[in-house]
PDB file of N, CA and C in Angstrom:
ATOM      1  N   UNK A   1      29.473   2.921  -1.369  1.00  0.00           N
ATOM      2  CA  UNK A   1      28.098   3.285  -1.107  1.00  0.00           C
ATOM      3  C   UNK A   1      28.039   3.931   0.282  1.00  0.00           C
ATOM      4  N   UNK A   2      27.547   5.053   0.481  1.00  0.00           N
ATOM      5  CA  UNK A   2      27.267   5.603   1.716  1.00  0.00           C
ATOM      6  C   UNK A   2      26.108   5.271   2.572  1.00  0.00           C
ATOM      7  N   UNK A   3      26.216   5.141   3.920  1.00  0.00           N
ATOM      8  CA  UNK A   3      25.404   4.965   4.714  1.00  0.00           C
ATOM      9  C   UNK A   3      23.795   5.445   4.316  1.00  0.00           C
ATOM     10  N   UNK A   4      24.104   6.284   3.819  1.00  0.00           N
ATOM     11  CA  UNK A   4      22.271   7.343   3.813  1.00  0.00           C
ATOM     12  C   UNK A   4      21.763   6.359   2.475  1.00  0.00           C
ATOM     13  N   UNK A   5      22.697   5.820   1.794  1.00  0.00           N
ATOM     14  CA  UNK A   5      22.293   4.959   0.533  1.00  0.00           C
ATOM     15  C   UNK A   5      21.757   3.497   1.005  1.00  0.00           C
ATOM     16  N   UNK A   6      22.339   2.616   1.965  1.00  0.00           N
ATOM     17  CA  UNK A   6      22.343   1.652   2.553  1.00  0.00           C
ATOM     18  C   UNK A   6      21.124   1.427   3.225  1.00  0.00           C
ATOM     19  N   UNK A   7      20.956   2.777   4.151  1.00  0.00           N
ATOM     20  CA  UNK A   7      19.300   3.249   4.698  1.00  0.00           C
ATOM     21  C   UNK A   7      18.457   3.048   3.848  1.00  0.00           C
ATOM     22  N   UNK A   8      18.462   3.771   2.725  1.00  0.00           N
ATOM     23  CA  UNK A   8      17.739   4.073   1.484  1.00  0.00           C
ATOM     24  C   UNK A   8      16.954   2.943   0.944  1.00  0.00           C
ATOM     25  N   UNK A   9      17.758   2.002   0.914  1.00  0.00           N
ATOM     26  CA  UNK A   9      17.714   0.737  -0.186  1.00  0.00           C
ATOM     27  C   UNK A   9      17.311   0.071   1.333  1.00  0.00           C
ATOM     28  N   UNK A  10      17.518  -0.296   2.634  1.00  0.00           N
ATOM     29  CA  UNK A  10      17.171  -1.339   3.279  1.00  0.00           C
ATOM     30  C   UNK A  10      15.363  -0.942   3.355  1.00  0.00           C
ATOM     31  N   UNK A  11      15.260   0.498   3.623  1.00  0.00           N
ATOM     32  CA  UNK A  11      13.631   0.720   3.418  1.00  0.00           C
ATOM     33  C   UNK A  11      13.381   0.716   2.428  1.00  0.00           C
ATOM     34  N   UNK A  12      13.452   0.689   1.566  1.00  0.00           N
ATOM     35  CA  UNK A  12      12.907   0.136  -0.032  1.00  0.00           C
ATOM     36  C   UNK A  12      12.346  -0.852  -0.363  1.00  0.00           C
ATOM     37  N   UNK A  13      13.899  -1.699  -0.179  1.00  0.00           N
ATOM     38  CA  UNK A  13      13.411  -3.260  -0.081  1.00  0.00           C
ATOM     39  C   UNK A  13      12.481  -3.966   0.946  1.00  0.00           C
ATOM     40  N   UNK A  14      12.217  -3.441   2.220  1.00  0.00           N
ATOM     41  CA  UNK A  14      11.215  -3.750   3.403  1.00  0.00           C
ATOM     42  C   UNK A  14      10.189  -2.884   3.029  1.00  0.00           C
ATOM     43  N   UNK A  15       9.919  -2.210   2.487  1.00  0.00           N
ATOM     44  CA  UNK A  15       8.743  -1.109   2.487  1.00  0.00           C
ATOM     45  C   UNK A  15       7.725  -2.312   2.072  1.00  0.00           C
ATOM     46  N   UNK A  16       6.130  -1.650   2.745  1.00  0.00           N
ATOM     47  CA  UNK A  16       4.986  -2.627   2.530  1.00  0.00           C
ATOM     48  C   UNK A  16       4.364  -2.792   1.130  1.00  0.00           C
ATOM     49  N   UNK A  17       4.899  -1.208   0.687  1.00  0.00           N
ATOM     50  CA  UNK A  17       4.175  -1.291  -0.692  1.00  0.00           C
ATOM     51  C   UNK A  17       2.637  -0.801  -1.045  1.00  0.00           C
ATOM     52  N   UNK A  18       2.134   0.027   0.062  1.00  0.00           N
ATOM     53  CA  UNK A  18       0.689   0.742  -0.011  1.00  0.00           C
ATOM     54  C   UNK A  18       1.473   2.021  -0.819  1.00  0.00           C
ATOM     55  N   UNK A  19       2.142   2.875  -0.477  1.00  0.00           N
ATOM     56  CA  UNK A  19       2.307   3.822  -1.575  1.00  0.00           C
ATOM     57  C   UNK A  19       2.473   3.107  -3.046  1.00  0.00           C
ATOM     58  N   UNK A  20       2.862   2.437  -3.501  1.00  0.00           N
ATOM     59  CA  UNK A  20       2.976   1.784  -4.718  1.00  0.00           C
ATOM     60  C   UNK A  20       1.556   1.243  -4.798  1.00  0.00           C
ATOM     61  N   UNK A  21       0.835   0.461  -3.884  1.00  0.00           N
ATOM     62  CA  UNK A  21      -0.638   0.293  -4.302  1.00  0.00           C
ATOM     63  C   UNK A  21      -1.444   1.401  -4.348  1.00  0.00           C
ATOM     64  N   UNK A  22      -1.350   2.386  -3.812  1.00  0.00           N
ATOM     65  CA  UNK A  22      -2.132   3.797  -3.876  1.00  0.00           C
ATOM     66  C   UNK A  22      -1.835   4.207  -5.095  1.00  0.00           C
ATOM     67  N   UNK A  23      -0.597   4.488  -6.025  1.00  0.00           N
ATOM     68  CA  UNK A  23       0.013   4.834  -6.902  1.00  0.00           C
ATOM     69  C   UNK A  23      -1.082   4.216  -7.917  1.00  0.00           C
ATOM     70  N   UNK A  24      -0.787   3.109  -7.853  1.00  0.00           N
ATOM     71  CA  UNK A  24      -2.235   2.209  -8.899  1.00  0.00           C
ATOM     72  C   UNK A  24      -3.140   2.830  -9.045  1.00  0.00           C
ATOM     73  N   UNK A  25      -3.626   2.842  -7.711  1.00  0.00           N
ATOM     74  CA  UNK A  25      -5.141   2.959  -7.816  1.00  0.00           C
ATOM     75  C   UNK A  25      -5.471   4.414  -8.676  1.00  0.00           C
ATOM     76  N   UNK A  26      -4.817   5.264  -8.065  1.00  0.00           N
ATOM     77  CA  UNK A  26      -4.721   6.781  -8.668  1.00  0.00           C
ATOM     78  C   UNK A  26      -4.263   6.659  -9.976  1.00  0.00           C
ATOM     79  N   UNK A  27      -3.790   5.927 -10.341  1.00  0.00           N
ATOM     80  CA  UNK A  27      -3.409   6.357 -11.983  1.00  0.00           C
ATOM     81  C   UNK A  27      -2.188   7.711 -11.933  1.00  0.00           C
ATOM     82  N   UNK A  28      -1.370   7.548 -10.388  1.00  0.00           N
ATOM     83  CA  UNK A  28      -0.174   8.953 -10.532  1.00  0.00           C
ATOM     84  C   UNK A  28       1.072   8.289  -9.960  1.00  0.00           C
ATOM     85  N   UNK A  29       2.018   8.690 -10.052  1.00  0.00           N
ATOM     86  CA  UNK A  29       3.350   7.987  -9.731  1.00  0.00           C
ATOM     87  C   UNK A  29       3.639   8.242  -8.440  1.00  0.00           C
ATOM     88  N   UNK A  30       4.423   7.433  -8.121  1.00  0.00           N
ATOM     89  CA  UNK A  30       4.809   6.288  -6.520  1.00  0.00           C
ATOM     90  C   UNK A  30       5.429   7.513  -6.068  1.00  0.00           C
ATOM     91  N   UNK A  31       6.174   8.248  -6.652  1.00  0.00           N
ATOM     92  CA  UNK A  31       7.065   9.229  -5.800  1.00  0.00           C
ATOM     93  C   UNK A  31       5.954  10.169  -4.572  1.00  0.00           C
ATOM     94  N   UNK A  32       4.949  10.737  -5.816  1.00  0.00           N
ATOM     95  CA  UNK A  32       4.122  11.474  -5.502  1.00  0.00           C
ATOM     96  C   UNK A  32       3.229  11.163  -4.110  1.00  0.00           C
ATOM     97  N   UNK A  33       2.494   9.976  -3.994  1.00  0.00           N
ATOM     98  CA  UNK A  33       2.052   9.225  -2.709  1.00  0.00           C
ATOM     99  C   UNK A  33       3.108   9.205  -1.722  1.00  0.00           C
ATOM    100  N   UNK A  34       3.749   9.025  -1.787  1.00  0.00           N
ATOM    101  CA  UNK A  34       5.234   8.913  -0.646  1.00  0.00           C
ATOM    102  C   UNK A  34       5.531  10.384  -0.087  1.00  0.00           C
ATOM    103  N   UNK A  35       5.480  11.453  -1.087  1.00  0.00           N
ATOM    104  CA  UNK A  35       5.447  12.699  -0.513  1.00  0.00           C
ATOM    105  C   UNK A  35       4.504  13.035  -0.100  1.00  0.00           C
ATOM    106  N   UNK A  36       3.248  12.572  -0.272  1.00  0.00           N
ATOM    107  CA  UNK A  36       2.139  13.261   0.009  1.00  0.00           C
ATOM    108  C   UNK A  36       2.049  12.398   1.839  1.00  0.00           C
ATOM    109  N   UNK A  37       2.332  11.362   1.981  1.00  0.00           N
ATOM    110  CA  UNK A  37       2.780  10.942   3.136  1.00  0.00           C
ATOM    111  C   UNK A  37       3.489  11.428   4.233  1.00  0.00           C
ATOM    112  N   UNK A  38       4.870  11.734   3.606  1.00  0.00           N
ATOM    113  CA  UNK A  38       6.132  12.459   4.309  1.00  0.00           C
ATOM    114  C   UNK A  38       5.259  13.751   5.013  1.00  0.00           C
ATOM    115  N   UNK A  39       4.587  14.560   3.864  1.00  0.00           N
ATOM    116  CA  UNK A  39       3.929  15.895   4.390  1.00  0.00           C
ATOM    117  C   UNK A  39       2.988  15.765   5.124  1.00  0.00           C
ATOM    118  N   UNK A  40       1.763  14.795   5.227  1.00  0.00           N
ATOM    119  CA  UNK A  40       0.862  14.532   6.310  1.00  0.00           C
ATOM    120  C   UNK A  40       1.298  14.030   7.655  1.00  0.00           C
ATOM    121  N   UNK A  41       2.619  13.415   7.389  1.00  0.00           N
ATOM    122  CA  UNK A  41       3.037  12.971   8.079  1.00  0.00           C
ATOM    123  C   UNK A  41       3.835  14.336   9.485  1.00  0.00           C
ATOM    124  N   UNK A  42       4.566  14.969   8.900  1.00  0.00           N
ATOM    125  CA  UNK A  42       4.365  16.048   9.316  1.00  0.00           C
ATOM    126  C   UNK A  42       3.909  17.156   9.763  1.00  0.00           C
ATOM    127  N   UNK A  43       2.800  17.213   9.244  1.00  0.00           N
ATOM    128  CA  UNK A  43       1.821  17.913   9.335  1.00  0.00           C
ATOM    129  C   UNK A  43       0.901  17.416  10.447  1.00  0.00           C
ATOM    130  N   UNK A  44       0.680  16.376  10.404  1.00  0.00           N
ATOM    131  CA  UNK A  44       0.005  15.187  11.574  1.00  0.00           C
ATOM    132  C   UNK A  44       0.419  14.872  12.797  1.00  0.00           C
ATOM    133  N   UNK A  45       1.874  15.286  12.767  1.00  0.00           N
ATOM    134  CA  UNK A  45       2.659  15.175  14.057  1.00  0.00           C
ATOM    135  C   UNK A  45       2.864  13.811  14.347  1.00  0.00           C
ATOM    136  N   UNK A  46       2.858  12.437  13.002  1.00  0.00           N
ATOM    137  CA  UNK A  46       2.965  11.026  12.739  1.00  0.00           C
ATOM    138  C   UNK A  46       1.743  10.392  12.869  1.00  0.00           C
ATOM    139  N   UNK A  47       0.773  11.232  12.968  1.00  0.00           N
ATOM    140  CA  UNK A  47      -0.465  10.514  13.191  1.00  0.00           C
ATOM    141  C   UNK A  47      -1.058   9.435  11.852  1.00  0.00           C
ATOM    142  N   UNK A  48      -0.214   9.750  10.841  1.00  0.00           N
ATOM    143  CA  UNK A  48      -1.077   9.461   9.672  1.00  0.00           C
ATOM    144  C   UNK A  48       0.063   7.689   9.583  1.00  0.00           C
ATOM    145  N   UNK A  49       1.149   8.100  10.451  1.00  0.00           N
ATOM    146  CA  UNK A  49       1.852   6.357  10.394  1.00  0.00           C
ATOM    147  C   UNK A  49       0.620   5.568  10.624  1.00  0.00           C
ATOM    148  N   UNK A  50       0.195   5.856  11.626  1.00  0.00           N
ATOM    149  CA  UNK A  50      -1.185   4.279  12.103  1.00  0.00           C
ATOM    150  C   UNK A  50      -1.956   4.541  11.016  1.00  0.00           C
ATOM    151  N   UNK A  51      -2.262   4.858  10.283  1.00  0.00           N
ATOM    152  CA  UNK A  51      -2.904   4.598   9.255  1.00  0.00           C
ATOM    153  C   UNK A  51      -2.440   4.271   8.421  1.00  0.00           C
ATOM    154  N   UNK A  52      -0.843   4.304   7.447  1.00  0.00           N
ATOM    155  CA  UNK A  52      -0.501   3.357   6.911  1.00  0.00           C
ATOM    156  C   UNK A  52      -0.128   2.504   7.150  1.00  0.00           C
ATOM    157  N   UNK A  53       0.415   1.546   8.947  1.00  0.00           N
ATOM    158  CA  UNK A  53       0.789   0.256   8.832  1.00  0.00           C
ATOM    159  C   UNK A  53      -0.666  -0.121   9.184  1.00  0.00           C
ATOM    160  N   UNK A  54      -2.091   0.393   9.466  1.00  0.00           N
ATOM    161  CA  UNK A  54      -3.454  -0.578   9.300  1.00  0.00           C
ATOM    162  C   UNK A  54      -2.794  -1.067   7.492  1.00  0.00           C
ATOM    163  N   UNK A  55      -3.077   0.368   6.821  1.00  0.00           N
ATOM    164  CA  UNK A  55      -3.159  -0.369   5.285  1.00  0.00           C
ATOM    165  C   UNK A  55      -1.769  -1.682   5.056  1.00  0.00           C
ATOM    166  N   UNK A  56      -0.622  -1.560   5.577  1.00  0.00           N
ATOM    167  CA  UNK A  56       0.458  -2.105   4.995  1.00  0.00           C
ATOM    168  C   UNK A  56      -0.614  -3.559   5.682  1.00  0.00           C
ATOM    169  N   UNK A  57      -0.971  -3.843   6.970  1.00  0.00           N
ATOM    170  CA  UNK A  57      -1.103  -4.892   7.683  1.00  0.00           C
ATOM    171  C   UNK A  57      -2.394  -5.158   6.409  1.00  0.00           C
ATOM    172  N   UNK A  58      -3.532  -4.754   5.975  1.00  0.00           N
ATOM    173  CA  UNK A  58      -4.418  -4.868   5.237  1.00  0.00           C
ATOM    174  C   UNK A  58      -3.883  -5.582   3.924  1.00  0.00           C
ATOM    175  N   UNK A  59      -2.991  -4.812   3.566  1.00  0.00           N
ATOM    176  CA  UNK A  59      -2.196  -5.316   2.011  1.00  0.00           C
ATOM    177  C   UNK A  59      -1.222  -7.025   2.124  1.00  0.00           C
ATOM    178  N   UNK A  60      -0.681  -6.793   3.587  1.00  0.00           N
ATOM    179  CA  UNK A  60       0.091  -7.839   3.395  1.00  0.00           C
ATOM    180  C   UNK A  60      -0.755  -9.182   4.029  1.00  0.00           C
ATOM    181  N   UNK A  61      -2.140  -9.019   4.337  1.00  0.00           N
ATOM    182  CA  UNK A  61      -2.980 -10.523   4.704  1.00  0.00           C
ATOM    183  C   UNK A  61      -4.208  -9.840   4.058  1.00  0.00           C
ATOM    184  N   UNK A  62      -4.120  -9.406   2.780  1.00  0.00           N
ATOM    185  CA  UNK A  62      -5.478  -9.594   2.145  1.00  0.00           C
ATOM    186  C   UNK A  62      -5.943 -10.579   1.357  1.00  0.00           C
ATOM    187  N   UNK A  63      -5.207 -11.547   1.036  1.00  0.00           N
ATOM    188  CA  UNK A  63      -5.625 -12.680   1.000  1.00  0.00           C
ATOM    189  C   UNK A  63      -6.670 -13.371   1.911  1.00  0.00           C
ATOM    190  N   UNK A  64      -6.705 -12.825   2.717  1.00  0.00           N
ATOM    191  CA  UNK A  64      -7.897 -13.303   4.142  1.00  0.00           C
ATOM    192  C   UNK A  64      -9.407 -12.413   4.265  1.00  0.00           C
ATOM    193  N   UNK A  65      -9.399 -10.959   3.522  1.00  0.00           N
ATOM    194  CA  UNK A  65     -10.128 -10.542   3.068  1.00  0.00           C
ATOM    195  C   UNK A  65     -11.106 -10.608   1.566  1.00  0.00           C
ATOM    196  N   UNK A  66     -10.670 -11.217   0.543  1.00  0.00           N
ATOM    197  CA  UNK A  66     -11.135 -11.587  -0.441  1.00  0.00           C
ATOM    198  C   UNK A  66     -11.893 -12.814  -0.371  1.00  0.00           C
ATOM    199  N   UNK A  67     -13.293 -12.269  -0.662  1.00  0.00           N
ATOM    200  CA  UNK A  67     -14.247 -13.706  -0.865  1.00  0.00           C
ATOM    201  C   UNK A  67     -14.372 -13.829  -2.220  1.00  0.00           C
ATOM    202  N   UNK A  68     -14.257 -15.648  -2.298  1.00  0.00           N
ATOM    203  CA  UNK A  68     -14.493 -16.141  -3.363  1.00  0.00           C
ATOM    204  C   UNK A  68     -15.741 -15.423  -4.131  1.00  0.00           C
ATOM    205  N   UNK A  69     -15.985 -15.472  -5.440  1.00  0.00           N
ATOM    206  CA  UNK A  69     -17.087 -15.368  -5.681  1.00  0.00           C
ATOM    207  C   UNK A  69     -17.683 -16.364  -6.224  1.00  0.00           C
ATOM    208  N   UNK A  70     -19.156 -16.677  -6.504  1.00  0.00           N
ATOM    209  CA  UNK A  70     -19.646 -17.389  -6.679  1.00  0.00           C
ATOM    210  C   UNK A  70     -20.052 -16.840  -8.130  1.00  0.00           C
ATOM    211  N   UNK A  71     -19.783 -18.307  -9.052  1.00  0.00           N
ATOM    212  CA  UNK A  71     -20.242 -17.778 -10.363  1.00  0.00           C
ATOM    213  C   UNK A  71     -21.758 -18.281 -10.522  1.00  0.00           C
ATOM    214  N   UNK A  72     -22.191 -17.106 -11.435  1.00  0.00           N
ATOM    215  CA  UNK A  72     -23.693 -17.420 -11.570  1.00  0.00           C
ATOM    216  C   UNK A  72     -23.742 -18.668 -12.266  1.00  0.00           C
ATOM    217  N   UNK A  73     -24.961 -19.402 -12.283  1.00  0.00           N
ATOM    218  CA  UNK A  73     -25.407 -20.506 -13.309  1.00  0.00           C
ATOM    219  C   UNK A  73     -26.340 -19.695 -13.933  1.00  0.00           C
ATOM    220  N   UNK A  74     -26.433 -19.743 -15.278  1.00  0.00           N
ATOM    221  CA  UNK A  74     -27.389 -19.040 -16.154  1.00  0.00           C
ATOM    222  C   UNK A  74     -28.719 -20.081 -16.321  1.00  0.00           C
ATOM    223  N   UNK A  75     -29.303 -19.743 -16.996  1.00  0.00           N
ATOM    224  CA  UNK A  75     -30.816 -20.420 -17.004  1.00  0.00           C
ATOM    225  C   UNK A  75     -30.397 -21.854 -17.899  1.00  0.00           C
ATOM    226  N   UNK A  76     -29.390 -21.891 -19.463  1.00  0.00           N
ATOM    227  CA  UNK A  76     -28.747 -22.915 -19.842  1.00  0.00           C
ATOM    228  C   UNK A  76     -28.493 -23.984 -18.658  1.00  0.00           C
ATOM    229  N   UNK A  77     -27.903 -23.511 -18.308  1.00  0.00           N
ATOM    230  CA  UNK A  77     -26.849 -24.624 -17.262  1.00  0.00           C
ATOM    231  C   UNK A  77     -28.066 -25.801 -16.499  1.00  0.00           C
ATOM    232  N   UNK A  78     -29.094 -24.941 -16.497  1.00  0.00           N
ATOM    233  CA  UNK A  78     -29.848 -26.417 -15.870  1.00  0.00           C
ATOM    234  C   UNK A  78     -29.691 -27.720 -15.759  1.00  0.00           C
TER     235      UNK A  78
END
């Protein structure tokens, strides 16, 4: 296995996983978000990194953002 493969796979396996949640949401494949990244990213001069580790930091303690909800009682339930 070559080095550039080793790279490859150690960011893979550490990656946060907002391109794969973006991927969802869009209904378009993971590759596609990741490039569309790489190129803003470029294009941005890296500006668009702080905006995906807010989302990665968002994704990986959103558990702390989700409120319970409260289920209704219907007029029965009295």
């Amino acid at each position: 296995m070559s080095w550039l493969q080793k790279i490859s796979i150690f960011f893979e396996l550490r990656s946060f996983g907002v391109c794969q949640w973006w991927a969802q949401k869009l209904g378009i494949e993971q590759y596609k978000v990741r490039r569309s990244f790489i190129y803003t990213t470029v294009i941005g001069l890296g500006s668009p990194l702080v905006l995906y580790f807010i989302m990665a930091w968002i994704i990986e303690h959103k558990h702390y953002f989700k409120f319970q909800r409260k289920r209704k009682s219907s007029i029965w339930e009295l």
